[in-house]
Protein backbone atom coordinates (compact mmCIF):
# COMPACT_ATOMS: atom_id res chain seq x y z
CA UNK A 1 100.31 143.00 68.93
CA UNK A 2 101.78 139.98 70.80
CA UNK A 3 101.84 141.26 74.06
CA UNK A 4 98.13 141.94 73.40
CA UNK A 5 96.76 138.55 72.50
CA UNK A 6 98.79 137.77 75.69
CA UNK A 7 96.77 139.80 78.11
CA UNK A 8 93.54 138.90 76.15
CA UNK A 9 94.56 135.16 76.87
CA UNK A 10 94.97 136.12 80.30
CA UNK A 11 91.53 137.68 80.99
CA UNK A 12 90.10 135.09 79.19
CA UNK A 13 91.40 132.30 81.67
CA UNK A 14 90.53 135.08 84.54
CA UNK A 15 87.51 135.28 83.75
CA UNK A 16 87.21 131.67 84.37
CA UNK A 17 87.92 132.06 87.83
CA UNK A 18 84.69 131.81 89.53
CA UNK A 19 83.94 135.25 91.95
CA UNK A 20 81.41 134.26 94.96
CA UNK A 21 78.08 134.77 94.70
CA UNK A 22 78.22 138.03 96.06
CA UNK A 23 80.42 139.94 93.72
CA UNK A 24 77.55 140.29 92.25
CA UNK A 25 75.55 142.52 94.50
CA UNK A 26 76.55 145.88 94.15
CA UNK A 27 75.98 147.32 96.97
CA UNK A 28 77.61 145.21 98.80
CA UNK A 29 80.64 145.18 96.79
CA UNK A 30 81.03 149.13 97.25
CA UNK A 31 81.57 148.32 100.59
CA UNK A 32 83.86 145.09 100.17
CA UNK A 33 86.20 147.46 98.02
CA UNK A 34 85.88 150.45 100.11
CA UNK A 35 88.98 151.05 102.71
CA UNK A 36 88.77 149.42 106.16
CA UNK A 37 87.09 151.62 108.88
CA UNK A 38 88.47 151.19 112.71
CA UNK A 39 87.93 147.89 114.31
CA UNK A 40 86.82 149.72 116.82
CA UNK A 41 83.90 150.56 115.35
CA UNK A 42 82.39 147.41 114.21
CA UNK A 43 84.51 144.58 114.77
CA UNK A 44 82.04 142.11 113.22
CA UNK A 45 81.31 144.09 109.98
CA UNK A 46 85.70 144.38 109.96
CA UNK A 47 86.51 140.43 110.49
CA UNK A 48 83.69 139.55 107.82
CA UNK A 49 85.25 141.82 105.22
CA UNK A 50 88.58 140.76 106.35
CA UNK A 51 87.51 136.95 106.13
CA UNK A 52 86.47 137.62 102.69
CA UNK A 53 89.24 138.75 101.51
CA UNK A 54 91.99 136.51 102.86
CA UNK A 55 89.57 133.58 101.66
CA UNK A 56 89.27 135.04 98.08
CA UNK A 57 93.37 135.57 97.96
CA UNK A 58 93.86 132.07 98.87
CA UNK A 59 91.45 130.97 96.19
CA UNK A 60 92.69 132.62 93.75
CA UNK A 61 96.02 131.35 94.41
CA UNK A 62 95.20 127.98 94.48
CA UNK A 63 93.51 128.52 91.39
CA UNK A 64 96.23 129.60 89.20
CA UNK A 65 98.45 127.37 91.48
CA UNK A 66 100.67 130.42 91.49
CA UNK A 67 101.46 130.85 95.54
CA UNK A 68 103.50 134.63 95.09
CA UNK A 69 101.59 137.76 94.08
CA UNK A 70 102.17 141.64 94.63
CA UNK A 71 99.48 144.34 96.14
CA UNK A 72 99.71 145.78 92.60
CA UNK A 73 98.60 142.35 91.17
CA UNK A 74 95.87 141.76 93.75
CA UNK A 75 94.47 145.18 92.82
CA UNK A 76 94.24 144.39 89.00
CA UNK A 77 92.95 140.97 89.17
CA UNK A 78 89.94 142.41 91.93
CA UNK A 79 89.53 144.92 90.27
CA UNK A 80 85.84 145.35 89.51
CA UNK A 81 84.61 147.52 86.83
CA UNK A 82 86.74 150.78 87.46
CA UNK A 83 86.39 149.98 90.75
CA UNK A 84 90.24 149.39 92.39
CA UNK A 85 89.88 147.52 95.72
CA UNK A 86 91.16 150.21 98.17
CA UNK A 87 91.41 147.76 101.45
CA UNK A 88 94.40 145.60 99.95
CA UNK A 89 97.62 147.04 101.66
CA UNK A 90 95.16 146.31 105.26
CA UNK A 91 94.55 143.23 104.13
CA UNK A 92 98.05 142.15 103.27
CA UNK A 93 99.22 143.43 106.54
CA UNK A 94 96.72 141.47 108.64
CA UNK A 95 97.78 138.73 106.86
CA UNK A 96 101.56 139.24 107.43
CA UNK A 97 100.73 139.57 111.16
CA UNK A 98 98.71 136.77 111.38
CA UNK A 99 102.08 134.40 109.54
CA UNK A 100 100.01 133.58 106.38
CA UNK A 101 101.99 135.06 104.05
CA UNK A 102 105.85 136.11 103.76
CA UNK A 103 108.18 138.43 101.50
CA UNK A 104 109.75 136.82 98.79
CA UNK A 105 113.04 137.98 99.82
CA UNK A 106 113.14 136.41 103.37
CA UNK A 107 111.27 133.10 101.59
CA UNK A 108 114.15 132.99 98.90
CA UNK A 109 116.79 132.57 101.73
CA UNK A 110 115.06 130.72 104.38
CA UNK A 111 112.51 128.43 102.41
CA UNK A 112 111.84 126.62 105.89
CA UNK A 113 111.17 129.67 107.95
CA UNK A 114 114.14 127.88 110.71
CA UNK A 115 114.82 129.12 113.69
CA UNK A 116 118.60 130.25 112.12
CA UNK A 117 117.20 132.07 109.37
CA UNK A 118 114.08 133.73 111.56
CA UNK A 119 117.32 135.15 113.96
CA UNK A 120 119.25 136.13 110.98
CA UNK A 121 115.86 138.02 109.56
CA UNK A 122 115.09 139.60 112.79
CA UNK A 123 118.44 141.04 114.09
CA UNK A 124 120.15 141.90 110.74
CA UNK A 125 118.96 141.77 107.67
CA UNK A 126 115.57 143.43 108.30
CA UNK A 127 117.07 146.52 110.78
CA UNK A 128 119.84 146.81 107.98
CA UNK A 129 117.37 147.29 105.78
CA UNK A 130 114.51 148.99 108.01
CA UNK A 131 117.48 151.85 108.41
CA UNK A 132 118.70 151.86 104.88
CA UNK A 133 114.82 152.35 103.89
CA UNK A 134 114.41 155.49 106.58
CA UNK A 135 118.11 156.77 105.06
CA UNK A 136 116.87 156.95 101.52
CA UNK A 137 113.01 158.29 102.42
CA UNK A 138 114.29 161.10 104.74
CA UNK A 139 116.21 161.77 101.31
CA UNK A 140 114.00 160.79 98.73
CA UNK A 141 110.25 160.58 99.14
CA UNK A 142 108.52 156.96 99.57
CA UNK A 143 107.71 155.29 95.99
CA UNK A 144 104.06 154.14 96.20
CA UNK A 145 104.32 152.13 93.38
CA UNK A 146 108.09 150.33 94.20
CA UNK A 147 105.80 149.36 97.36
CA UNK A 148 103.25 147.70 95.76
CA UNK A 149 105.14 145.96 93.34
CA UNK A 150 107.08 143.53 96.89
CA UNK A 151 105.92 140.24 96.11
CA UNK A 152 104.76 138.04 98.84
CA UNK A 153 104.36 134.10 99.00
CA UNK A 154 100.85 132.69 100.86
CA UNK A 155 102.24 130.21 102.96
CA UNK A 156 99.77 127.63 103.01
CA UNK A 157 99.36 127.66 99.21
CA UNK A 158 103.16 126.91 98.78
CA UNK A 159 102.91 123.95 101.38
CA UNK A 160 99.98 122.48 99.35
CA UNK A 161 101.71 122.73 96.12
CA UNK A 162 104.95 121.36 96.91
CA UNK A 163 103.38 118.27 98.66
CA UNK A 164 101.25 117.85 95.31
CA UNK A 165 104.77 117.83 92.84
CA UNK A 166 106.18 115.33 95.56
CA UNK A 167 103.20 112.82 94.83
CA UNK A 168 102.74 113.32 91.24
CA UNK A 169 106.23 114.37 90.02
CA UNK A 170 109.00 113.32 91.83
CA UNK A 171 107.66 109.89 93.24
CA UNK A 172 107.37 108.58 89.95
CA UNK A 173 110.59 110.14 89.24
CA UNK A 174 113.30 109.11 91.50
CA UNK A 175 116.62 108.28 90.69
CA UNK A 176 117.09 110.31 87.88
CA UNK A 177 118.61 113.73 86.56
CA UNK A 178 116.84 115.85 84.73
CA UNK A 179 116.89 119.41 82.65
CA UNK A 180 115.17 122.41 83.91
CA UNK A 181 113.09 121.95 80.93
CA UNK A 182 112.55 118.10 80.51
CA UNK A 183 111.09 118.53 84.71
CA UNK A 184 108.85 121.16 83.31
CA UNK A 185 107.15 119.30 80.71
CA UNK A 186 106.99 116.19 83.25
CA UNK A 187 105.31 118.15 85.55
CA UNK A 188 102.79 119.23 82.93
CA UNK A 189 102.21 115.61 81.60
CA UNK A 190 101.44 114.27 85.29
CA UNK A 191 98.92 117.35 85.20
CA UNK A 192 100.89 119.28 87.64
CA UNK A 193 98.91 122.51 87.93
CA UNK A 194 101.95 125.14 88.44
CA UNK A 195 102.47 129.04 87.08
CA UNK A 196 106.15 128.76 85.84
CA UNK A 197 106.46 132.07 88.34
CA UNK A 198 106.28 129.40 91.21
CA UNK A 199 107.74 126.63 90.14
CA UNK A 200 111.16 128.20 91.26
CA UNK A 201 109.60 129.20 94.55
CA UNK A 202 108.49 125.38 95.05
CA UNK A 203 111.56 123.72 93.82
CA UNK A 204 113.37 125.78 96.48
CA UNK A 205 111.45 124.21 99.05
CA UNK A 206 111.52 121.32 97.99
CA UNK A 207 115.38 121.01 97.86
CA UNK A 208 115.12 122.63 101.53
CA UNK A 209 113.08 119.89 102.03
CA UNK A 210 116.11 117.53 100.91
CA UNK A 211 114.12 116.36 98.16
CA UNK A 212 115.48 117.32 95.13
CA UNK A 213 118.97 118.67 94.29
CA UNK A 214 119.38 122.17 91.94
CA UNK A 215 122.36 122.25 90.02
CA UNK A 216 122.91 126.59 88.53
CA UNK A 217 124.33 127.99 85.67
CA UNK A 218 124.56 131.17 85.02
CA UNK A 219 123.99 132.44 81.59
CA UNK A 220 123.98 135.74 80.24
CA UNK A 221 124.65 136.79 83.96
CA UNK A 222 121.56 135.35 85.10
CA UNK A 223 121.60 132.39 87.31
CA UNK A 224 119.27 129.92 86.16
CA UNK A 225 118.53 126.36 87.54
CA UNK A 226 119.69 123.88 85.30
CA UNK A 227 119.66 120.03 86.45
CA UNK A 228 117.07 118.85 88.79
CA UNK A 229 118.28 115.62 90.30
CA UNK A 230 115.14 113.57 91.96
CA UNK A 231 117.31 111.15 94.68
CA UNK A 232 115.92 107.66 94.86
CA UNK A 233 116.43 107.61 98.68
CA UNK A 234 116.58 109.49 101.67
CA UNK A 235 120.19 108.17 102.04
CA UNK A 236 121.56 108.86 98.77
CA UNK A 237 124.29 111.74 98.44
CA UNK A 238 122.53 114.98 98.06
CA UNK A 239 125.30 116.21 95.46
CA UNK A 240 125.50 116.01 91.75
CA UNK A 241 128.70 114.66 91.33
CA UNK A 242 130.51 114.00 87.92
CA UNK A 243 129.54 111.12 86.98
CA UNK A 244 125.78 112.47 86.92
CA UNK A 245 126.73 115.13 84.87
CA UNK A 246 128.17 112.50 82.08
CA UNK A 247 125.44 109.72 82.25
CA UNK A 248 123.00 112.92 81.89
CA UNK A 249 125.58 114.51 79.30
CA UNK A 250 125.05 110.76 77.46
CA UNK A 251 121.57 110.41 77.61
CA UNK A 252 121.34 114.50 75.98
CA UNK A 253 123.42 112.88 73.44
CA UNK A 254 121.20 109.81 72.78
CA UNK A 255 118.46 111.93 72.47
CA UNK A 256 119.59 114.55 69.98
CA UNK A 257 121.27 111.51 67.19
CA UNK A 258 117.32 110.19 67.64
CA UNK A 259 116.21 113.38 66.71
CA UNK A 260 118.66 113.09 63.87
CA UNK A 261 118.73 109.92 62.39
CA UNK A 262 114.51 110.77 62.21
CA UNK A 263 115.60 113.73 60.25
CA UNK A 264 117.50 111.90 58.34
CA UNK A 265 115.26 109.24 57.43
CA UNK A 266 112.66 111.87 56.07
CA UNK A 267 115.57 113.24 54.50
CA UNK A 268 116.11 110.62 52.82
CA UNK A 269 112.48 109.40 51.77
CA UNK A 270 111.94 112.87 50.31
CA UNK A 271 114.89 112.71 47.57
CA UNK A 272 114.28 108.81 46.98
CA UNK A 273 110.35 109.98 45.95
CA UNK A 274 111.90 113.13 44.33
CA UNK A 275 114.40 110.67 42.47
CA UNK A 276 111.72 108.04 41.23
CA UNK A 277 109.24 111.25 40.23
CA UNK A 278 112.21 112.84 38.08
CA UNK A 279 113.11 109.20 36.50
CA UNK A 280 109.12 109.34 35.65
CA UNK A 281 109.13 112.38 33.79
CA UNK A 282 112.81 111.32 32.29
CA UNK A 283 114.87 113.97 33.58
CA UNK A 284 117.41 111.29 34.52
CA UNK A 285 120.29 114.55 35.57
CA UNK A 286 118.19 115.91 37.95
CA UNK A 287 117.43 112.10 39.66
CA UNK A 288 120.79 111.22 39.69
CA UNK A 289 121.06 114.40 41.63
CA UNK A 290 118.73 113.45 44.18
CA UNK A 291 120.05 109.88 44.10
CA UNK A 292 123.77 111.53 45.15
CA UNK A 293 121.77 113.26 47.60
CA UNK A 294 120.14 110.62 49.30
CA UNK A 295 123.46 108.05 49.48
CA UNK A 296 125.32 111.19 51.17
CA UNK A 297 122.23 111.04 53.56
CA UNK A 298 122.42 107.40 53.96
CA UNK A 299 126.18 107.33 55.33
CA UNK A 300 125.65 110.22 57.24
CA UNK A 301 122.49 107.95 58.59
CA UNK A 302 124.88 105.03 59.06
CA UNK A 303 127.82 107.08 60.75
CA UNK A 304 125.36 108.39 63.45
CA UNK A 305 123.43 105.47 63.66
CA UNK A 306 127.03 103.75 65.03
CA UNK A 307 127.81 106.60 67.21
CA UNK A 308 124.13 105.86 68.74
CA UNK A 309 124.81 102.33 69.19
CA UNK A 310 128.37 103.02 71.18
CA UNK A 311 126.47 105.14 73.20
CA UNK A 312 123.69 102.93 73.90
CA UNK A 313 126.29 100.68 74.92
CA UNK A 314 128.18 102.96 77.24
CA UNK A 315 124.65 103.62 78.99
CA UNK A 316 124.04 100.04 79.46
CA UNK A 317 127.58 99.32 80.87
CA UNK A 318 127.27 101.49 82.87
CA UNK A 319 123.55 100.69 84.38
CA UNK A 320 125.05 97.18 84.89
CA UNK A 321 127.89 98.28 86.79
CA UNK A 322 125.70 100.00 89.32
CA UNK A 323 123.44 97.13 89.17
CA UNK A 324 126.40 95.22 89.89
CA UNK A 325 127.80 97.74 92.32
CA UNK A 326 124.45 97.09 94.16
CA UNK A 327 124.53 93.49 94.54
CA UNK A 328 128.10 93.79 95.93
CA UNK A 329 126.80 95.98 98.59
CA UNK A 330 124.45 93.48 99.33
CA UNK A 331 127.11 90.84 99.43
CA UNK A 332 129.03 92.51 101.92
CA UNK A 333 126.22 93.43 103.99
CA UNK A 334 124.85 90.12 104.06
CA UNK A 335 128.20 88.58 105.04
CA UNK A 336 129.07 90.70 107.84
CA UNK A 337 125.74 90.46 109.11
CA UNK A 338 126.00 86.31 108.87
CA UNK A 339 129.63 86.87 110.40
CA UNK A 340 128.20 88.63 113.44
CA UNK A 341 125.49 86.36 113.96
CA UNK A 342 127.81 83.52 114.30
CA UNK A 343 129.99 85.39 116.65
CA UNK A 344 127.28 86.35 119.20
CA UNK A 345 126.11 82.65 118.87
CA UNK A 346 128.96 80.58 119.33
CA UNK A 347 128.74 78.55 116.34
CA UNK A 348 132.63 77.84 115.17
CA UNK A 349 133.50 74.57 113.66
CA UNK A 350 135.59 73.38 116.74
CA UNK A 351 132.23 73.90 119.09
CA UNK A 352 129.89 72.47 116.35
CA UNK A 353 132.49 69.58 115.84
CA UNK A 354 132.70 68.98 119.45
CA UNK A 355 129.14 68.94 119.90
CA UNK A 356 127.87 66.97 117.50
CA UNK A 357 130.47 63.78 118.99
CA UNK A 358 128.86 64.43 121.88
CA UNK A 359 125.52 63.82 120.44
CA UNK A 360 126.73 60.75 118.78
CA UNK A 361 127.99 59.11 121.75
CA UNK A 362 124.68 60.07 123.49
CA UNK A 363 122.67 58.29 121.11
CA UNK A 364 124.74 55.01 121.28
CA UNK A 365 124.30 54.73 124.71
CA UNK A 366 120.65 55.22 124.35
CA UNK A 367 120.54 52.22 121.77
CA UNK A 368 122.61 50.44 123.69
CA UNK A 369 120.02 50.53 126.69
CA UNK A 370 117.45 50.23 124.37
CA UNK A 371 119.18 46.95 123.40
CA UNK A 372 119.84 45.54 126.60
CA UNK A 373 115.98 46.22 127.65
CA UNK A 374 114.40 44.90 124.98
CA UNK A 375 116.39 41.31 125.13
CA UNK A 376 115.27 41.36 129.30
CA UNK A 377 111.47 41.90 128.40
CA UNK A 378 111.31 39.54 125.78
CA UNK A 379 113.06 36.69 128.43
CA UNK A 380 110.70 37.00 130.99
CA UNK A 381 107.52 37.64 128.35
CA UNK A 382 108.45 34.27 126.70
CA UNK A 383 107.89 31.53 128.96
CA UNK A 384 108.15 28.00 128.08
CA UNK A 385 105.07 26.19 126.45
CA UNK A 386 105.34 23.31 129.13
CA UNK A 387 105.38 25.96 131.75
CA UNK A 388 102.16 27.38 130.92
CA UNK A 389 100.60 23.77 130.59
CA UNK A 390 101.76 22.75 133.72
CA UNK A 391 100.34 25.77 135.56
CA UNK A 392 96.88 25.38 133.40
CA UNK A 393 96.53 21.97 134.65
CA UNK A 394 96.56 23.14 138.27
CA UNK A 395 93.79 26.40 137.89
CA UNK A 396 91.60 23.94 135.39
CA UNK A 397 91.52 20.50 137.16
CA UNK A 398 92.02 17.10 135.25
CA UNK A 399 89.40 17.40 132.85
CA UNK A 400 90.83 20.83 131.88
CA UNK A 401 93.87 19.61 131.70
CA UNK A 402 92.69 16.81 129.19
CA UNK A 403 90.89 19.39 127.13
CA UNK A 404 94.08 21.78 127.30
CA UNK A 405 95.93 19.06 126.11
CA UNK A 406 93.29 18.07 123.84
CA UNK A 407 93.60 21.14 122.10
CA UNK A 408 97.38 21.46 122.21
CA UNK A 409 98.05 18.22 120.24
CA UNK A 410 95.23 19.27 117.93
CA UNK A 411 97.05 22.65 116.97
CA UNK A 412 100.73 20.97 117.25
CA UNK A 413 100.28 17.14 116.93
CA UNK A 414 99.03 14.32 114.49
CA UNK A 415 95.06 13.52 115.29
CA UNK A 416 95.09 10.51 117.43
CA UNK A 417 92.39 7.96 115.68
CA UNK A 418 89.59 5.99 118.51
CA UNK A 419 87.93 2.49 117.35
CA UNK A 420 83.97 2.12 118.38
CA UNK A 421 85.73 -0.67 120.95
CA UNK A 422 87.71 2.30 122.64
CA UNK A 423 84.42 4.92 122.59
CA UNK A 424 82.24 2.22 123.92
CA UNK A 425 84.64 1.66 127.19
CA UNK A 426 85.14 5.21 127.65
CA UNK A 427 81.45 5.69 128.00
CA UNK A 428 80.63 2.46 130.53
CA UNK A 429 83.66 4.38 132.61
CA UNK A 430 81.27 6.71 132.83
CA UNK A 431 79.25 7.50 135.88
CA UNK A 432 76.07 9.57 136.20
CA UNK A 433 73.66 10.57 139.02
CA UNK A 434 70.63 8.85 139.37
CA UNK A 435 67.19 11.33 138.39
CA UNK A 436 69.63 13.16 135.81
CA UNK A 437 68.90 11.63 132.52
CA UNK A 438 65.26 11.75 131.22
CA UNK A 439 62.99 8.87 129.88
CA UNK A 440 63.85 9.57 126.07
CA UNK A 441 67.94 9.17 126.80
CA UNK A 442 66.96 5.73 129.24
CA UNK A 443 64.93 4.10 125.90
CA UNK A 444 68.09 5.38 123.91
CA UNK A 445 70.45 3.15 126.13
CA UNK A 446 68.14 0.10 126.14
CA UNK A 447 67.68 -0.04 122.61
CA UNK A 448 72.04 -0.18 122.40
């Protein structure tokens, strides 16, 4: 019945998958699903039918973001009506030969396709088993059915899904370590669109990629991945060494006493409410039976809620010892990089010492000279007052010189006071040209 509602689920989301337009037509279709005639023949008519095939493939594994799929697979999935596509194996060989797609097996040991593993593919592995595969048919007739059950991986599909869980998943990731189970439900809450049939077949190239680090365990002689560890650089160690394993083992730990102590706490509100309803109806036996209940609860609440707390405290130790760790590494780096600095430039106390006297003594000689030159301009700018006078007297004439002097004692002498007696003389002393003063100034001097 289960496995059932399974493959109803399955056709369901199938029949999401949106066919082109011309799976539709009929008659066309009979010859889409019909077995490939010689290119020969009609080449066009061959690479069109070919073309729409390898195109539908690819859709449909980017659809289900599942990259690996078998011929048997293909053929149920295409299949239309009771119609099985008969042109599949052709198509998967063209498709082989033209490097789109690769066995699992080869992709399983050589995620990269290297040059190494391509060598190793070519001149061992494949004769060995090329020859073992001729042994057991010339023995045993050829299984149809083991044939089409060899899974391939399209290559192009894989590409485009591991570059999609390196933005989405593990950039927002880095730095930590994380269960096969806790990176599968991350992937599906950054709406990671991956069949859990891939996601092996992309975390192996991704950790050929040197992007993540798989840590194995086998159980139940299986081997299964268990710890994903995302590095948060490209220079980090690309091991998962012990003390990973503990800070993960811790945080497991951390996790499961929450998971408790919430278990605990509903616990414990159940038989308090199942106490207070009994003391309600007065059936005071049976609530102090849920009472002894719930204080057992509440020490084994307190006990774990401790432990929690220690651990919580380990976990933060031990962040701020890397975090401390970190800024040492910085410390060093910084110094030696200030140390060699110094070194190329010359700059050691003695030198510094010795240059900066130098500098010292240069600028007292400079003041010095400054000194010296500023006491010889100011001499020779600064001439004596009397000098000046003397030399004005000769440029301006007498009458200049009375003026000059005139002014000087006004700015640095007493005013000198003249009587009318002392005017009047100084005005007969006088002398002026005859035909120079008008008629109005000759009335003006007979009236005084």
């Amino acid at each position: 019945m289960g496995s059932k509602l399974k493959e109803m689920e399955k056709n369901k989301v199938f029949n999401e998958f949106e066919f082109p337009p011309v799976w539709k037509d009929n008659i066309r279709m009979k010859e889409l699903l019909s077995a490939f005639h010689p290119r020969h023949l009609s080449p066009a008519n061959y690479d069109t039918k070919m073309t729409f095939w390898t195109d539908l493939i690819k859709k449909h594994c980017e659809y289900f973001g599942k990259a690996n799929f078998s011929l048997r697979e293909l053929q149920l999935q295409f299949m239309r009506g009771e119609q099985i596509p008969a042109c599949l194996d052709t198509v998967i060989a063209e498709m082989e030969q033209q490097k789109q797609i690769r066995l699992r097996s080869e992709y399983e040991y050589d995620p990269m396709n290297t040059w190494s593993g391509w060598l190793l593919n070519s001149f061992v592995k494949r004769p060995l088993s090329q020859s073992w595969l001729k042994l057991k048919h010339s023995i045993i007739a050829e299984d149809v059915g083991t044939r089409s059950l060899v899974e391939w991986i399209h290559v192009d599909v894989m590409q485009s899904l591991c570059n999609e869980m390196e933005e989405k998943v593990l950039k927002k990731n880095s730095g930590k370590l994380l269960h096969f189970e806790a990176f599968k439900s991350i992937c599906k809450e950054c709406d990671m669109q991956i069949h859990d049939n891939c996601l092996y077949l992309c975390l192996i190239m991704l950790q050929a990629r040197r992007l993540i680090i798989i840590d194995y365990k086998v159980e139940r002689q299986t081997k299964r991945i268990h710890l994903i560890k995302i590095p948060a650089n490209e220079h980090e160690n690309m091991v998962i060494s012990e003390a990973d394993r503990a800070m993960h083992n811790l945080e497991m730990t951390r996790t499961s006493l929450l998971n408790q102590l919430e278990d605990l706490e509903e616990e414990i509100k159940m038989n308090d409410d199942k106490a207070r309803q009994y003391v309600k109806e007065n059936k005071r036996q049976l609530a102090k039976t849920y009472l002894r209940k719930r204080r057992l609860l509440e020490k084994n609440h307190e006990r774990r809620s401790i432990a929690l707390h220690n651990i919580e405290t380990l976990l933060s130790n031990v962040d701020e010892a890397q975090n401390n760790g970190v800024v040492l590494d910085a410390y060093k780096i910084g110094s030696k990089t200030l140390q060699k600095v110094l070194n190329e430039s010359g700059l050691k106390y003695d030198n510094v010492d010795e240059v900066l006297a130098d500098v010292r003594e240069t600028l007292d000689q400079h003041r010095e000279v400054q000194d010296v030159m500023s006491n010889s301009v100011a001499d020779v700018a600064s001439p004596d007052d009397a000098d000046l006078e003397i030399e004005l007297q000769e440029l301006m004439g007498e009458k200049a010189t009375m003026d000059g002097m005139n002014s000087y004692c006004n700015n640095n002498k007493p005013e000198i006071v003249i009587d009318d007696a002392q005017l009047l003389a100084m005005l007969d002393d006088l002398e002026v040209e005859d035909g120079t003063i008008s008629q109005a100034s000759l009335k003006t001097l007979e009236s005084v």
